[in-house]
C-alpha atoms as a PDB file:
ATOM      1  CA  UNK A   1      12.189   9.516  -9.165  1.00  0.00           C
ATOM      2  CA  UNK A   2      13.259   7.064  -6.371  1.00  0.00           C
ATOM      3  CA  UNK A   3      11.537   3.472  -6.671  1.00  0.00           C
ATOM      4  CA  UNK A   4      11.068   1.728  -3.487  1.00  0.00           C
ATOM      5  CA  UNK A   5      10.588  -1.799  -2.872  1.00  0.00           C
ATOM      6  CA  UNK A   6       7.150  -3.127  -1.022  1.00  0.00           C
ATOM      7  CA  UNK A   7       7.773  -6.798  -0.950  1.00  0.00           C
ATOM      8  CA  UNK A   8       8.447  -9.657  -3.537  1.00  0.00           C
ATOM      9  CA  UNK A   9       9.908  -6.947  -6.410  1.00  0.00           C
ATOM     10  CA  UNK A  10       7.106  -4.661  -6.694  1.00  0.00           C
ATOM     11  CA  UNK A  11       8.233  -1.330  -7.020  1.00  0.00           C
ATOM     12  CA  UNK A  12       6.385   2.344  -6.727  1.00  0.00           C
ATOM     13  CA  UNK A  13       7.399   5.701  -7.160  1.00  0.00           C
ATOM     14  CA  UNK A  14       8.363   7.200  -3.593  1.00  0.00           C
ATOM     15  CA  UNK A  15       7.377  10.897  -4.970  1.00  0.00           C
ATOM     16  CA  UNK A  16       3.678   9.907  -5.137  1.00  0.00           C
ATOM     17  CA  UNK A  17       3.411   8.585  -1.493  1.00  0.00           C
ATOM     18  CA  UNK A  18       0.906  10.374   0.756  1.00  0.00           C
ATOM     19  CA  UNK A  19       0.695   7.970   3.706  1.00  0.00           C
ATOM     20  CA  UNK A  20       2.074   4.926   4.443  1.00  0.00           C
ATOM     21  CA  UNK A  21      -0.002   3.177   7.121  1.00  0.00           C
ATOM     22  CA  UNK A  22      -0.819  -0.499   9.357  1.00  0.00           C
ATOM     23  CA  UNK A  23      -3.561  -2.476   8.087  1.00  0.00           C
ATOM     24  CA  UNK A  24      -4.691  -3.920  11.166  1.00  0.00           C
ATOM     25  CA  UNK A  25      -6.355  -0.479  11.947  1.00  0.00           C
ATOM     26  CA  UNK A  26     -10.645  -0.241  11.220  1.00  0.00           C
ATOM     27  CA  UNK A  27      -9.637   2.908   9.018  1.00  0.00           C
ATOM     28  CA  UNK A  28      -7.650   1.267   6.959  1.00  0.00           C
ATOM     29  CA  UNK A  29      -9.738  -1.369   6.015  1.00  0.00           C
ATOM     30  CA  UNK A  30     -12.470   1.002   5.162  1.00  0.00           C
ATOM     31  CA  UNK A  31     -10.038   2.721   2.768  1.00  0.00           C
ATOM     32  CA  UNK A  32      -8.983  -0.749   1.299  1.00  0.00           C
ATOM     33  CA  UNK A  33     -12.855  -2.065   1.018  1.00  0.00           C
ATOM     34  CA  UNK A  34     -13.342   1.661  -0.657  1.00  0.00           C
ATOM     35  CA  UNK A  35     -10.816   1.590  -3.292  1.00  0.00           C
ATOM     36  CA  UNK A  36     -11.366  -2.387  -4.147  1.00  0.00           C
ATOM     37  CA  UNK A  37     -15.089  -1.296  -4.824  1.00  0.00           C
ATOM     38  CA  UNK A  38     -14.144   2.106  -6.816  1.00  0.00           C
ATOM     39  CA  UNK A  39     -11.110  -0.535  -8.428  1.00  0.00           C
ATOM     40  CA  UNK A  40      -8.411   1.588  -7.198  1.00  0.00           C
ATOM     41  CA  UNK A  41      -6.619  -0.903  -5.306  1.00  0.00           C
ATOM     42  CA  UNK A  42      -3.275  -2.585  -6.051  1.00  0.00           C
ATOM     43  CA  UNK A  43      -2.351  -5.703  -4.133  1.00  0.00           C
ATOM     44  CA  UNK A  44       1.125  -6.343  -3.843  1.00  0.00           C
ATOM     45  CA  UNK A  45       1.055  -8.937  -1.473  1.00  0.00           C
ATOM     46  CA  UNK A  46       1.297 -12.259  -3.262  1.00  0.00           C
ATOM     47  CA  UNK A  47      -0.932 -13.698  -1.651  1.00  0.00           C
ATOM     48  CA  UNK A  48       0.376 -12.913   1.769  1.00  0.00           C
ATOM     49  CA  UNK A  49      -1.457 -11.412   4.420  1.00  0.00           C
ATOM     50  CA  UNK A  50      -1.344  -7.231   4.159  1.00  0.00           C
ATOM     51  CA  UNK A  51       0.317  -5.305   6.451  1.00  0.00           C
ATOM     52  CA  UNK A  52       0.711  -2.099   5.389  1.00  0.00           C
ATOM     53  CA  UNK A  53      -1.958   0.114   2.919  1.00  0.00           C
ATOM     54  CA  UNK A  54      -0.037   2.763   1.220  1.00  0.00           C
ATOM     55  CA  UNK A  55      -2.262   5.906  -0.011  1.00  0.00           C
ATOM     56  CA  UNK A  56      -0.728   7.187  -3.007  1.00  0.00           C
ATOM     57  CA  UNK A  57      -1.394  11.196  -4.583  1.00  0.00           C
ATOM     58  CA  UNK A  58      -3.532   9.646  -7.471  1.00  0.00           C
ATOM     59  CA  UNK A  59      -6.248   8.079  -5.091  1.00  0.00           C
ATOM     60  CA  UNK A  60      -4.652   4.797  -5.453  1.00  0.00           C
ATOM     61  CA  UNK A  61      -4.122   1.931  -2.905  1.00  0.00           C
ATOM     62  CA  UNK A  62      -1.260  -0.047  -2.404  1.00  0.00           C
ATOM     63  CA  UNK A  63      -1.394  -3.059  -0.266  1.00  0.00           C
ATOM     64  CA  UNK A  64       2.012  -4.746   0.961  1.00  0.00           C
ATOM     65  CA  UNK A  65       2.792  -8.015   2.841  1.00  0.00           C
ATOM     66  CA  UNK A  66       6.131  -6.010   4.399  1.00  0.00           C
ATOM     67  CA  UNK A  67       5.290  -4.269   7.497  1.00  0.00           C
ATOM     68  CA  UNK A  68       5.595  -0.348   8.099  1.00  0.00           C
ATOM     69  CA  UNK A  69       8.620  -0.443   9.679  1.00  0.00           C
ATOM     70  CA  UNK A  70      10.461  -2.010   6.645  1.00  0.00           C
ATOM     71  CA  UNK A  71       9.132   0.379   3.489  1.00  0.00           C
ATOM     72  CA  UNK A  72      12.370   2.971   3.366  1.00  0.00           C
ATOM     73  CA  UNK A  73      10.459   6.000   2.205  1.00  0.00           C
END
């Protein structure tokens, strides 16, 4: 199991990462409004503005305030 950091020492499991993906994209706000409605979201921002939305194998949502580029996968 191989933890990787998404911003201000939150921590998920690298194995369980299906997509990792902007959040300035429509799509991805539809799959952020979706999983906040179904509670399936998990904001990891802090209070920052998101980023990235990563889509995790157990229909969860991450949200991050570090951008795409940063998340070592």
């Amino acid at each position: 199991m191989k933890l990787i950091d998404v911003g201000y020492g939150n921590r998920i499991n690298s194995d369980r990462i299906v997509a990792v993906i902007g959040a300035d994209s429509a799509p991805a706000k539809r799959i952020v409004s979706a999983a906040k409605d179904k509670n399936t979201a998990i904001d990891a921002t802090c209070g920052k503005k998101t980023k990235t939305v990563i889509v995790m194998d157990s229909g969860h949502i991450v949200m991050s305030a570090k951008s795409s580029d940063t998340i070592d996968v």
